[in-house]
C-alpha atoms as a PDB file:
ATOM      1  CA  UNK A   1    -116.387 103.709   2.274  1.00  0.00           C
ATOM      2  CA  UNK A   2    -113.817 105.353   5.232  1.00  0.00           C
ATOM      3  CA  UNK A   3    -111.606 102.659   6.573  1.00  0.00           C
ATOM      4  CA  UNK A   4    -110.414 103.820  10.133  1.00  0.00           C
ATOM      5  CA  UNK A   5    -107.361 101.464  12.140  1.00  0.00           C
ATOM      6  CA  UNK A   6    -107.971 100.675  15.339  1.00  0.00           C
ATOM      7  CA  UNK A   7    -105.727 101.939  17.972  1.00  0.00           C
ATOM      8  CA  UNK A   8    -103.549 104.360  15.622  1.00  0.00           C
ATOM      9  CA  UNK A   9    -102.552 106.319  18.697  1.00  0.00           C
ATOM     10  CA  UNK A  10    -101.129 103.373  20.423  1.00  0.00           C
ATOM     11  CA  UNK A  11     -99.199 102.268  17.753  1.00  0.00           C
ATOM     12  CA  UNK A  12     -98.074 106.024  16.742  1.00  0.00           C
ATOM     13  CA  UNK A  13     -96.953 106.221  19.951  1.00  0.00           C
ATOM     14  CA  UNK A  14     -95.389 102.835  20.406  1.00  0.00           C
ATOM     15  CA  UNK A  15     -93.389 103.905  17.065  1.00  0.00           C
ATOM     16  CA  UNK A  16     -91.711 106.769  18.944  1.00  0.00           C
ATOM     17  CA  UNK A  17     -90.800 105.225  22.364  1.00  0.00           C
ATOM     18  CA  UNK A  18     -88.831 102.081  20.250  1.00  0.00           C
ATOM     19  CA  UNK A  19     -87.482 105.454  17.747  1.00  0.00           C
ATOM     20  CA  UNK A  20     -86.581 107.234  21.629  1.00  0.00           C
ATOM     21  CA  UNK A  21     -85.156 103.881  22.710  1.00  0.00           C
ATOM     22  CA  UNK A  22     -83.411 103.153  19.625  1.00  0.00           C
ATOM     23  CA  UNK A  23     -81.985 106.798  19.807  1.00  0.00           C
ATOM     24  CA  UNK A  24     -80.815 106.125  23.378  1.00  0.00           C
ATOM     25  CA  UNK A  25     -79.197 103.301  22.683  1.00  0.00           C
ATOM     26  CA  UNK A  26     -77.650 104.622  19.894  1.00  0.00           C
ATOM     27  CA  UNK A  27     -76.210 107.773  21.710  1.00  0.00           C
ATOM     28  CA  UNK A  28     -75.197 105.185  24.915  1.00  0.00           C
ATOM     29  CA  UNK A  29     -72.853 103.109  22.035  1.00  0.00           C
ATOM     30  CA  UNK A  30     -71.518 106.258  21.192  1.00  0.00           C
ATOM     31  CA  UNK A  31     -70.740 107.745  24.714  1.00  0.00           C
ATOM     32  CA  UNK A  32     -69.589 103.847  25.325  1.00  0.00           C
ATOM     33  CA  UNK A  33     -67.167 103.900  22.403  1.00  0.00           C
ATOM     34  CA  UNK A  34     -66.051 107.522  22.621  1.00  0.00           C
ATOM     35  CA  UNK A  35     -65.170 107.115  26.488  1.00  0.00           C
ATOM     36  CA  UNK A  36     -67.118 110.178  26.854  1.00  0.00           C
ATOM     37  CA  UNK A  37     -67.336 110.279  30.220  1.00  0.00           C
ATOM     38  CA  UNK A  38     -64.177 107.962  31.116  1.00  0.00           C
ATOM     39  CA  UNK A  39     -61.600 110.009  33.042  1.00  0.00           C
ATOM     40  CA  UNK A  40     -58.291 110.686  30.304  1.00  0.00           C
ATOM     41  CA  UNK A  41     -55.100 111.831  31.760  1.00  0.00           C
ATOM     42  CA  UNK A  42     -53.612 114.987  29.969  1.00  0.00           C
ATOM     43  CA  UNK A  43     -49.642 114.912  28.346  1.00  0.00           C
ATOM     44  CA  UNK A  44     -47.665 116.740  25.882  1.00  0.00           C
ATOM     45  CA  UNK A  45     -45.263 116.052  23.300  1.00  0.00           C
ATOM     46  CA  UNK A  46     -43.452 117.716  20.441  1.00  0.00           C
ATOM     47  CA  UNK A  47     -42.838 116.875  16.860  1.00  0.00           C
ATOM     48  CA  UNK A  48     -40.850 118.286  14.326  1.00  0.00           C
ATOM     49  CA  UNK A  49     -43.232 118.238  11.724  1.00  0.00           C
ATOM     50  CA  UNK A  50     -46.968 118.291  11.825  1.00  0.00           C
ATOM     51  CA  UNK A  51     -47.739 116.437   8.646  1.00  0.00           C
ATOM     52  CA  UNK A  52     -49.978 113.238   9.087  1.00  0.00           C
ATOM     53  CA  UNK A  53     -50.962 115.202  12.358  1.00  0.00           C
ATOM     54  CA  UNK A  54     -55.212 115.456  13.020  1.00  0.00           C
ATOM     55  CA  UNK A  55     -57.542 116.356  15.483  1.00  0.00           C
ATOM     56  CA  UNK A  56     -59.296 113.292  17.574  1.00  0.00           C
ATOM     57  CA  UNK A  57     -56.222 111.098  15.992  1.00  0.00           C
ATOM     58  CA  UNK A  58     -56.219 107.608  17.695  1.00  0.00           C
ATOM     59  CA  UNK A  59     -52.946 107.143  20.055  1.00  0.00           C
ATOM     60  CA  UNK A  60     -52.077 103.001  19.550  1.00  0.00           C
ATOM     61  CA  UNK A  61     -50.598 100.759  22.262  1.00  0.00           C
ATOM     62  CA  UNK A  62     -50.026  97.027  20.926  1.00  0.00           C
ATOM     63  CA  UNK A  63     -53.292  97.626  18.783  1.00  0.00           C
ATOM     64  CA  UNK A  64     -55.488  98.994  21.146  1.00  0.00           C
ATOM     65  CA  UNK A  65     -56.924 102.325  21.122  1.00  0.00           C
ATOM     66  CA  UNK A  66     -55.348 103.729  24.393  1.00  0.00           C
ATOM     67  CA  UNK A  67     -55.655 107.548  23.940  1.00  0.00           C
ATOM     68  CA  UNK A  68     -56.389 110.579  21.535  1.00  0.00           C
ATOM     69  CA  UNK A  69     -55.081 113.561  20.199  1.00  0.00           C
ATOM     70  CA  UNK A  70     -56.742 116.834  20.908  1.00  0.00           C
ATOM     71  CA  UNK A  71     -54.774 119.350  19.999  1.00  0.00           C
ATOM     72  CA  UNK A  72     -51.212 120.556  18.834  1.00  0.00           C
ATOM     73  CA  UNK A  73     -49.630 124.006  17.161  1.00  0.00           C
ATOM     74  CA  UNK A  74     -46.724 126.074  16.404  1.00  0.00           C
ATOM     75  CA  UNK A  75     -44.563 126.648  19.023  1.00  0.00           C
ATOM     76  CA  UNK A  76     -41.963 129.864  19.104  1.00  0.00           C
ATOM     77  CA  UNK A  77     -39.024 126.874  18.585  1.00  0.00           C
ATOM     78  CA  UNK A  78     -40.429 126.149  15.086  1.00  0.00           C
ATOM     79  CA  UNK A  79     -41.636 122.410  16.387  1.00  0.00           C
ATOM     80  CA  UNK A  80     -45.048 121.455  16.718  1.00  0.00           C
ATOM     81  CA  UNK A  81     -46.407 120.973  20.378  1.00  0.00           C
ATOM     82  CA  UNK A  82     -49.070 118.340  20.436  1.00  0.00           C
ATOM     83  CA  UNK A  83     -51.569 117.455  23.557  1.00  0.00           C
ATOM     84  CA  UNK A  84     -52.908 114.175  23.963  1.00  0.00           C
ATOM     85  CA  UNK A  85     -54.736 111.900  26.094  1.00  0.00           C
ATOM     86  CA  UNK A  86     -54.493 108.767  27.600  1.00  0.00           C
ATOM     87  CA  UNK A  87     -57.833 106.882  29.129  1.00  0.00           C
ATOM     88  CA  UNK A  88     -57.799 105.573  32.571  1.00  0.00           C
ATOM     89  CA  UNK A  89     -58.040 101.996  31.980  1.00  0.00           C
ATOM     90  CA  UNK A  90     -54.285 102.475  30.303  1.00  0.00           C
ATOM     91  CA  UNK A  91     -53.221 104.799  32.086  1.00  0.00           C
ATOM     92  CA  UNK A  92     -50.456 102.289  33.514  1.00  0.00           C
ATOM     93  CA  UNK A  93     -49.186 101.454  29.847  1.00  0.00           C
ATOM     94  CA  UNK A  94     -47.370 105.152  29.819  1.00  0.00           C
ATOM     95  CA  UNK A  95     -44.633 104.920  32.183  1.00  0.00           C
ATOM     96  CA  UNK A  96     -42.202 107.694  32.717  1.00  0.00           C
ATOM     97  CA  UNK A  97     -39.521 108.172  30.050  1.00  0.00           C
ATOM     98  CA  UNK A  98     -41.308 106.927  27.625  1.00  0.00           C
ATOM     99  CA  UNK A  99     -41.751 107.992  23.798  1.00  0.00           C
ATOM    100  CA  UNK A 100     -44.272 109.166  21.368  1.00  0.00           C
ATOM    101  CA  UNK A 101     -43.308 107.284  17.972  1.00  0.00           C
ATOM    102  CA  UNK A 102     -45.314 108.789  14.682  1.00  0.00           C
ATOM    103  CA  UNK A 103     -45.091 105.749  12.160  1.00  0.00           C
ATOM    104  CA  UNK A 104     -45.297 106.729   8.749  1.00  0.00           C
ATOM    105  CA  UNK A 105     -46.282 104.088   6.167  1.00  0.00           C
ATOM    106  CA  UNK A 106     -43.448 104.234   3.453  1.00  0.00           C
ATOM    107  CA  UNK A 107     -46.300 103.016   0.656  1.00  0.00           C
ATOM    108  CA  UNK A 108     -49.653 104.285   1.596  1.00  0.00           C
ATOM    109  CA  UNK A 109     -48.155 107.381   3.473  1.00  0.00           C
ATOM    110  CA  UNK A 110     -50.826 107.051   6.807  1.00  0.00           C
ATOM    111  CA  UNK A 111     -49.441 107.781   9.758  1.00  0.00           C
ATOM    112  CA  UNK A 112     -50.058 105.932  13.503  1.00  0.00           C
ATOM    113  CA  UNK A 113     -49.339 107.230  16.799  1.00  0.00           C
ATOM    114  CA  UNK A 114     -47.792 104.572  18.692  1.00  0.00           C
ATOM    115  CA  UNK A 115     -46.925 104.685  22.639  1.00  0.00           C
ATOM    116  CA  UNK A 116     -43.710 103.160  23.133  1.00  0.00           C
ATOM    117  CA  UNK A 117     -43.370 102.182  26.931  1.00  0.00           C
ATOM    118  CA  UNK A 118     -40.152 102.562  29.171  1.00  0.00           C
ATOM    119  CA  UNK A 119     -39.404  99.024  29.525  1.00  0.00           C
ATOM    120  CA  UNK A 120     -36.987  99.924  32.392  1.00  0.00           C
ATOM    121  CA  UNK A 121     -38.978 101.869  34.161  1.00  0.00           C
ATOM    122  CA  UNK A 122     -42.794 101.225  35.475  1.00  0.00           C
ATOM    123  CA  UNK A 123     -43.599 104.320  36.940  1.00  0.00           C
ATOM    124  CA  UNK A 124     -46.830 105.594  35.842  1.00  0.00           C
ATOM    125  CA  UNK A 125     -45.963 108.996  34.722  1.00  0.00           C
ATOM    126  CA  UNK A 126     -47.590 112.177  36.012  1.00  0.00           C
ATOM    127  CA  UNK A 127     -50.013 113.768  34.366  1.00  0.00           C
ATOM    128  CA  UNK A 128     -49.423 117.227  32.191  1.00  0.00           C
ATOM    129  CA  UNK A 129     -45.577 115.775  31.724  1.00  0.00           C
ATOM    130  CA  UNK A 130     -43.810 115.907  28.940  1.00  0.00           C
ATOM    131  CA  UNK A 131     -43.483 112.609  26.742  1.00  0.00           C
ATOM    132  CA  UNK A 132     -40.778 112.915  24.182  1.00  0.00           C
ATOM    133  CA  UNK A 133     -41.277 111.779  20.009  1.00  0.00           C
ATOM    134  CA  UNK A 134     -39.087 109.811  18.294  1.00  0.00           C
ATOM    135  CA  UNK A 135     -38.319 113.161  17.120  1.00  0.00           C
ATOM    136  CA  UNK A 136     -36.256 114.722  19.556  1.00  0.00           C
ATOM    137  CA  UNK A 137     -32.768 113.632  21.074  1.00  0.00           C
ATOM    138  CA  UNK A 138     -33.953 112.548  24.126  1.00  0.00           C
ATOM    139  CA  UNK A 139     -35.920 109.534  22.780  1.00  0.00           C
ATOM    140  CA  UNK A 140     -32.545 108.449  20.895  1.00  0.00           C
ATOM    141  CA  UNK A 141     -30.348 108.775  24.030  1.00  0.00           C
ATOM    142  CA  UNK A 142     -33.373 106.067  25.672  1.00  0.00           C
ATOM    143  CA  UNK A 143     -33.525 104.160  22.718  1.00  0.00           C
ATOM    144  CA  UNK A 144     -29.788 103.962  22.352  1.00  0.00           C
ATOM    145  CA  UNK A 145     -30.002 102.857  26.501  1.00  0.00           C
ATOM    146  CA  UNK A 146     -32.000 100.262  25.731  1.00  0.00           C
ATOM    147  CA  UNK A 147     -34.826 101.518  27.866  1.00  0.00           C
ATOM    148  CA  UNK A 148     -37.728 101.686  24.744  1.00  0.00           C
ATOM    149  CA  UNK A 149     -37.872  98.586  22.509  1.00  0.00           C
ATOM    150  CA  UNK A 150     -39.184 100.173  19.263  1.00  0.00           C
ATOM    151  CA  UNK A 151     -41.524  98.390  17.270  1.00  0.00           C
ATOM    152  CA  UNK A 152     -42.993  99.218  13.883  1.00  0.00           C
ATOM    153  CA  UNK A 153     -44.202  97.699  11.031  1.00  0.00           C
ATOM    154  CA  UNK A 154     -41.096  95.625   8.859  1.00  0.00           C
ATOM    155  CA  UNK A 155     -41.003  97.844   5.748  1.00  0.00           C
ATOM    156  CA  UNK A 156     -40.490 101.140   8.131  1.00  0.00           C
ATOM    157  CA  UNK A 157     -38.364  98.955  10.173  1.00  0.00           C
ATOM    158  CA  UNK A 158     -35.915  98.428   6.987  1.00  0.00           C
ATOM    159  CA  UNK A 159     -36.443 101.819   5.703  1.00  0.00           C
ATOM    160  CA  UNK A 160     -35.159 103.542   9.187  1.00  0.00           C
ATOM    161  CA  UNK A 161     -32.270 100.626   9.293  1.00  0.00           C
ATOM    162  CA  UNK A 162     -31.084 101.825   6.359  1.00  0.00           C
ATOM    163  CA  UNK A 163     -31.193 105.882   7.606  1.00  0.00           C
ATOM    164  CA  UNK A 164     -29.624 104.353  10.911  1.00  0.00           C
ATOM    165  CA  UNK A 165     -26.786 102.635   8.575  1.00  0.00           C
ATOM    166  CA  UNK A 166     -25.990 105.098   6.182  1.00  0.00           C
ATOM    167  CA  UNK A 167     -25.524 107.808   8.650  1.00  0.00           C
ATOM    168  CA  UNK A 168     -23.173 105.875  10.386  1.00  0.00           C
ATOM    169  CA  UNK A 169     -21.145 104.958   7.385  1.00  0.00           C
ATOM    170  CA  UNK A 170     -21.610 109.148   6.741  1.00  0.00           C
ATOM    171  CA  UNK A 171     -19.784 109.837  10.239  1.00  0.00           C
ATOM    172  CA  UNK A 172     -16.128 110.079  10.556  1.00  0.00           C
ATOM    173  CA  UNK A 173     -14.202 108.371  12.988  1.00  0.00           C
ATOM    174  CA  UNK A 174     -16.301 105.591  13.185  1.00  0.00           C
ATOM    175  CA  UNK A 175     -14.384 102.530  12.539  1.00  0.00           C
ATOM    176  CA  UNK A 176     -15.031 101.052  15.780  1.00  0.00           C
ATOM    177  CA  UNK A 177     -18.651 101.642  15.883  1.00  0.00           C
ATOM    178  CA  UNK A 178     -19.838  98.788  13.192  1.00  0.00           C
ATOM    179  CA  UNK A 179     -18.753  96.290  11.163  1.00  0.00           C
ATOM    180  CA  UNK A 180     -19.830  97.974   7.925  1.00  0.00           C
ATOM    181  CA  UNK A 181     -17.863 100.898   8.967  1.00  0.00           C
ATOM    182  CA  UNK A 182     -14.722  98.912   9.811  1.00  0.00           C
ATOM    183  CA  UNK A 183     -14.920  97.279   6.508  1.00  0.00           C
ATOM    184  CA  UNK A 184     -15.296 100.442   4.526  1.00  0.00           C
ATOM    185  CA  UNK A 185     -12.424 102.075   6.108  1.00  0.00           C
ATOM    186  CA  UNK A 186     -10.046  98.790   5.805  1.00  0.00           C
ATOM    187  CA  UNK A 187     -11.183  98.802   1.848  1.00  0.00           C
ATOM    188  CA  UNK A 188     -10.265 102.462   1.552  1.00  0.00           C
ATOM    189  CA  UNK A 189      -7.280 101.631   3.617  1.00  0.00           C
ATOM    190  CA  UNK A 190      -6.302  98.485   0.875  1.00  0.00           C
ATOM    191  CA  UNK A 191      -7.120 101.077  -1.812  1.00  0.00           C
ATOM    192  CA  UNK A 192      -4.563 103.904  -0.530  1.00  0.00           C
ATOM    193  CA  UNK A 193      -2.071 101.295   0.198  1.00  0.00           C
ATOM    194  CA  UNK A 194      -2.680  99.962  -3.608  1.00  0.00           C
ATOM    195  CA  UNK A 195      -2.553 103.171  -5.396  1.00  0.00           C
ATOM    196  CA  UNK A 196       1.023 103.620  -3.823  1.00  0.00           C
ATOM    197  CA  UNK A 197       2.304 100.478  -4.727  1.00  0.00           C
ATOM    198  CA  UNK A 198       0.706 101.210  -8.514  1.00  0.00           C
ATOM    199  CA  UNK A 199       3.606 103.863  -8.715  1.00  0.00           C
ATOM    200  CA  UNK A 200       6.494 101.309  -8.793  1.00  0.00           C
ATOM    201  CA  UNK A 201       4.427  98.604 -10.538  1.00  0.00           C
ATOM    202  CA  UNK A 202       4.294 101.361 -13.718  1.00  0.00           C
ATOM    203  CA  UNK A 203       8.247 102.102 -13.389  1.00  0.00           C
ATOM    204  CA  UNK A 204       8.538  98.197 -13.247  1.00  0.00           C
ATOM    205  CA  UNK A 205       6.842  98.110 -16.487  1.00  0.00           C
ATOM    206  CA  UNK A 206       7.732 100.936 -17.897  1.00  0.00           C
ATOM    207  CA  UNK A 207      11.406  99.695 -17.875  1.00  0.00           C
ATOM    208  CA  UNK A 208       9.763  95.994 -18.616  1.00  0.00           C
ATOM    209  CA  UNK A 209       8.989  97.645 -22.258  1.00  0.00           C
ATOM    210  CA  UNK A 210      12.199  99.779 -22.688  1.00  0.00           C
ATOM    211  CA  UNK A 211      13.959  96.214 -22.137  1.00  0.00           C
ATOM    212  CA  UNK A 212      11.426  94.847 -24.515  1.00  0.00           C
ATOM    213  CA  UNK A 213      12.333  97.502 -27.435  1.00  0.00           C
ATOM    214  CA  UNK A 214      15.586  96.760 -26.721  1.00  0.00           C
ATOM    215  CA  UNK A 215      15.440  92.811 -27.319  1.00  0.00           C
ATOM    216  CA  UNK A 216      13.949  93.612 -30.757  1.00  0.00           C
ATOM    217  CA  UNK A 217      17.942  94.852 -31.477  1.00  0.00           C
ATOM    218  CA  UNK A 218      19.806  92.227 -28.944  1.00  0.00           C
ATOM    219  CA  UNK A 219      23.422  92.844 -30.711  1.00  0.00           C
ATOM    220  CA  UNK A 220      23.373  96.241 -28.655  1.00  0.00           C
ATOM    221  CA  UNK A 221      21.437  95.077 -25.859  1.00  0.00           C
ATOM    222  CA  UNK A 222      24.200  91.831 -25.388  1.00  0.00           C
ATOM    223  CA  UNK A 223      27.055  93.763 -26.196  1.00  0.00           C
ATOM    224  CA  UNK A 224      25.807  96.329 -23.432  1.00  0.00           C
ATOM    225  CA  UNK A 225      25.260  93.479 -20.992  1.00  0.00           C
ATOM    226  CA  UNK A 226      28.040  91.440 -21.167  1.00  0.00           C
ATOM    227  CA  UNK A 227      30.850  94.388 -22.370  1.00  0.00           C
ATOM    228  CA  UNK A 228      29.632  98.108 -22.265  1.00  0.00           C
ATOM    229  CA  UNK A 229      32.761  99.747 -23.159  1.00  0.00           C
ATOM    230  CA  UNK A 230      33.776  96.881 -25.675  1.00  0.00           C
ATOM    231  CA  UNK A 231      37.587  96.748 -24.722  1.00  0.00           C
ATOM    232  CA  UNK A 232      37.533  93.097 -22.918  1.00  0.00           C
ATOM    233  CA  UNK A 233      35.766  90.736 -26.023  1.00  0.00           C
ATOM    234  CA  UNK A 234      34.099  92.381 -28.674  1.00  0.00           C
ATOM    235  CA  UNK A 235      37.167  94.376 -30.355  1.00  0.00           C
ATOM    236  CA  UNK A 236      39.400  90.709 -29.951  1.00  0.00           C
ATOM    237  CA  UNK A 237      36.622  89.366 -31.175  1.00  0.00           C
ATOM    238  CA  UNK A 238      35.630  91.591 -33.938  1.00  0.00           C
ATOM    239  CA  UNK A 239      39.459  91.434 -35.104  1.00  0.00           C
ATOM    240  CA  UNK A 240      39.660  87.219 -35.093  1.00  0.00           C
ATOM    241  CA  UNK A 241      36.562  87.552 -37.225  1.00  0.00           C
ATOM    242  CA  UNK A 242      38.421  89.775 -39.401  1.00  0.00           C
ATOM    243  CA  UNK A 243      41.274  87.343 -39.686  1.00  0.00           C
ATOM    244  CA  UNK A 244      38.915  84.634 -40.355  1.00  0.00           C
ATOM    245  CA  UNK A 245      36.922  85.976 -42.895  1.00  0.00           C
ATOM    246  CA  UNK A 246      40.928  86.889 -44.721  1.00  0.00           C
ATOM    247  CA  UNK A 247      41.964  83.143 -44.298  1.00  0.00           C
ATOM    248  CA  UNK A 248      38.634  81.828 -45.864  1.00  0.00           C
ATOM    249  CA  UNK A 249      38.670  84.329 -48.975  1.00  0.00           C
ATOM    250  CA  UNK A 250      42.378  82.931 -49.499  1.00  0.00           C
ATOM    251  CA  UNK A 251      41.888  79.623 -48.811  1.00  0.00           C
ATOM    252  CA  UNK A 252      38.583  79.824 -51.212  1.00  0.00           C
ATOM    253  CA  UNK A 253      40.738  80.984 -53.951  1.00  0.00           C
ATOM    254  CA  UNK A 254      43.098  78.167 -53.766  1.00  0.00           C
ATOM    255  CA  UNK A 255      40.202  75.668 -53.645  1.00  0.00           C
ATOM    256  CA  UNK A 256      39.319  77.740 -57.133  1.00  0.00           C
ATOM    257  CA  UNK A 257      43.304  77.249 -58.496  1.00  0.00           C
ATOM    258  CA  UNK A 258      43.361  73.675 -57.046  1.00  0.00           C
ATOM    259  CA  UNK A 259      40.132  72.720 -58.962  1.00  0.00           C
ATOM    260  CA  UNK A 260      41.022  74.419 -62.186  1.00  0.00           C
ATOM    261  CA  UNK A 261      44.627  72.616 -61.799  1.00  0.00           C
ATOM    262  CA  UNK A 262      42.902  69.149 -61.455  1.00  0.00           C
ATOM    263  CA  UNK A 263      43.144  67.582 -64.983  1.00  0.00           C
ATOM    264  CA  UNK A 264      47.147  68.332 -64.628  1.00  0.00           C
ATOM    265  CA  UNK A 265      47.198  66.479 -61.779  1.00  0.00           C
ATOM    266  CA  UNK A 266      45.085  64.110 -62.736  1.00  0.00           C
ATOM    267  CA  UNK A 267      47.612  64.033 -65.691  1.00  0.00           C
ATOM    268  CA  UNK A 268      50.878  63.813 -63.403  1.00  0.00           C
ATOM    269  CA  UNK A 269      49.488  61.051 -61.372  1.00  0.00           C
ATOM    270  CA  UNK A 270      48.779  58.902 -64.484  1.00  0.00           C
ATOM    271  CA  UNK A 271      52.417  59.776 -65.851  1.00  0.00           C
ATOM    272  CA  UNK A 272      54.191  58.808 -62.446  1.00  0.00           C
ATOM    273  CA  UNK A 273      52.003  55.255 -62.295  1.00  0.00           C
ATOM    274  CA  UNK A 274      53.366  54.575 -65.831  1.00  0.00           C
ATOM    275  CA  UNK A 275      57.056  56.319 -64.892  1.00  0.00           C
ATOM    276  CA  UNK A 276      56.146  53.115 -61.712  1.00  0.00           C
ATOM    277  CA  UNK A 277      55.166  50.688 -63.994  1.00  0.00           C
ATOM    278  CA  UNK A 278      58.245  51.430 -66.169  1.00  0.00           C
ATOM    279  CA  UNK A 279      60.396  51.147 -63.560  1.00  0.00           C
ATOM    280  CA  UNK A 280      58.901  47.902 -62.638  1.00  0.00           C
ATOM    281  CA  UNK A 281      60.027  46.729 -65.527  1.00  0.00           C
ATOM    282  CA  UNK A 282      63.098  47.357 -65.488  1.00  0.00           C
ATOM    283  CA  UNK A 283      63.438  46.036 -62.358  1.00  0.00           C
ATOM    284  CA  UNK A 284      62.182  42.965 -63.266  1.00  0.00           C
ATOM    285  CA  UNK A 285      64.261  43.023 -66.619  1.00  0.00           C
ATOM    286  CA  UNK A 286      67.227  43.157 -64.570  1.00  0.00           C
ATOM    287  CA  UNK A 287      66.299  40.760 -62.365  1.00  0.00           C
ATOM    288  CA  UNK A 288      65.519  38.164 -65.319  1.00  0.00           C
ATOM    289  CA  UNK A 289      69.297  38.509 -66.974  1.00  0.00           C
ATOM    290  CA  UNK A 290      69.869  36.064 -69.094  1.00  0.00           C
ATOM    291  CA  UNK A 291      72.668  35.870 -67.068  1.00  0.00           C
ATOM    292  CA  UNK A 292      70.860  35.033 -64.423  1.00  0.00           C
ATOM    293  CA  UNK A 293      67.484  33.655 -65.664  1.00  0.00           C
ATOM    294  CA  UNK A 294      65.826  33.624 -69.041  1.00  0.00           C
ATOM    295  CA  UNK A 295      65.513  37.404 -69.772  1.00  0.00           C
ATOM    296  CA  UNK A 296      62.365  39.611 -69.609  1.00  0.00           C
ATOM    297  CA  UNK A 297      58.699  38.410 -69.234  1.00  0.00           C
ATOM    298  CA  UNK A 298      56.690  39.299 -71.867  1.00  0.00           C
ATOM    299  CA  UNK A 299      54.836  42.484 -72.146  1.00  0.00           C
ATOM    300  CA  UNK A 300      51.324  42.491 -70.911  1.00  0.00           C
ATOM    301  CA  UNK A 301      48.768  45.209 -72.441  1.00  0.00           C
ATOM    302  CA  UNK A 302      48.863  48.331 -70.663  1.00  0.00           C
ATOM    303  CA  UNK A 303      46.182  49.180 -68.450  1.00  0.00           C
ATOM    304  CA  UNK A 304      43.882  52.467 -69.537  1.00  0.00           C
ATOM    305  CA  UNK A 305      43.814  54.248 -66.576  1.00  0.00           C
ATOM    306  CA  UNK A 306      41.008  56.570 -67.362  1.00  0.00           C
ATOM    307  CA  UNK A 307      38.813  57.218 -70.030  1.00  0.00           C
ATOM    308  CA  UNK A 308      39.215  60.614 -70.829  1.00  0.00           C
ATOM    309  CA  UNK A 309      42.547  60.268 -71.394  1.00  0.00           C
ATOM    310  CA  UNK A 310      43.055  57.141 -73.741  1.00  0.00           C
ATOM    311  CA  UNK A 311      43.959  59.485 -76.939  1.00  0.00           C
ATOM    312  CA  UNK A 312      47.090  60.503 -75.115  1.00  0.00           C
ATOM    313  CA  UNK A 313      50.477  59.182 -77.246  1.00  0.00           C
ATOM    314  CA  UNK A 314      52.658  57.476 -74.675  1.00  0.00           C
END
């Protein structure tokens, strides 16, 4: 049994005018988004290196899409010339004197063409002019003017800081210029001016520790101090020492003959109080005369006047 569709030619066809439409509209997006037939304003502009460089690559203005790149090569100066475009709906936003900046992403390495707009000047500039890149001198003189405010994303901000900083702390002469500068030139300043006065602080010290070896001996050290030829004190001095050490050898022997002569004199003393006593009674004999009174006391016993001697025959 044949089964047959009704109307296959009217849908066939149907099928191809939405596939023609579909194509059309397609090819209009395209056209649309390509600005195919939008008028673009012709520039140029050099680089110093081509890398990150491409055919068709997108030229940025505050994240819009305001132009291409068409075309660049390798000029007789060794830089690379590069031709670009700019649409006519922006074709305001690129005002004489201003710059070309090729942003390179320090971590995933892409680069963006970026317009950077004179913000000094709002001349539209002519067409087939030349617009400089951040790469050549003449964008630093504007930049340095402060006729292009550049603006890039923070990590390449910090990264080109940096550059900016350490080639002026590189530069000479620049003490004036920034406050990093100033500082590193005052430090090496304090450091010179140190490292002279080091010089005397190590003869200070040196002769610090000659005085110190010397106070380990102070006899010479004192006698040097107070009389360096030794004529005023020390030879007086030496010689009453002299003397004194004679007088108190001689007077130590006759502490030695006084001792050993102690028991005689011990002796003598006990011999003149009895010689006293004696006397005494004599005295007292006389005075009692029977001629006067009734004679003599008796006797009393004689007092021992020290053990050790009690044996002795009076």
């Amino acid at each position: 049994m044949n089964f047959k569709f009704k109307h296959t030619d009217k849908i066939v066809g149907a099928f191809i005018i939405f596939s023609i439409l579909l194509l059309l509209i397609s090819s209009f997006m395209i056209i649309f988004n390509k600005k195919i037939f939008t008028r673009k304003f012709i520039f140029k502009t050099q680089f110093n290196l081509a890398s990150g460089l491409k055919i068709n690559q997108d030229i940025m203005f505050k994240g819009y899409k305001i132009g291409k790149i068409y075309n660049f090569n390798l000029n007789k100066q060794n830089t690379i010339d590069a031709f670009f475009y700019i649409y006519s709906d922006y074709i305001d936003k690129i005002t004489e004197n201003s710059v070309i900046n090729k942003s390179i992403n320090p971590i995933t390495q892409g680069v963006t063409i970026i317009l950077e707009s004179n913000i000094k000047n709002n001349r539209i500039a002519d067409e087939y002019s030349f617009i400089p890149s951040m790469d050549m001198p003449e964008s630093q003189i504007l930049i340095e003017n402060g006729e292009i405010e550049k603006k890039s994303d923070n990590i390449t901000t910090i990264i080109e800081d940096i550059g900016t900083i350490i080639s002026s702390i590189t530069r000479d002469h620049n003490a004036d210029e920034n406050s990093i500068a100033r500082i590193l030139v005052n430090t090496a300043d304090i450091v010179e001016s140190i490292k002279g006065e080091m010089t005397h602080i190590n003869t200070i010290l040196y002769n610090f520790k000659l005085l110190s070896n010397k106070m380990q001996t102070p006899d010479g050290l004192v006698k040097r101090l107070i009389d360096p030829d030794g004529t005023i004190m020390f030879n007086s001095l030496q010689k009453s020492l002299d003397n004194l050490a004679s007088m108190m050898g001689e007077l130590n022997e006759f502490s030695q003959f006084i001792n050993g002569q102690s028991t005689q004199i011990e002796t003598l003393l006990v011999e003149s109080k009895i010689t006293m006593k004696q006397a005494q009674e004599v005295i007292e004999g006389i005075r009692n005369n029977p001629l006067i009174k009734a004679g003599i006391t008796e006797k009393k016993e004689q007092e021992v006047i020290k053990q050790n001697i009690r044996d002795r025959d009076f």
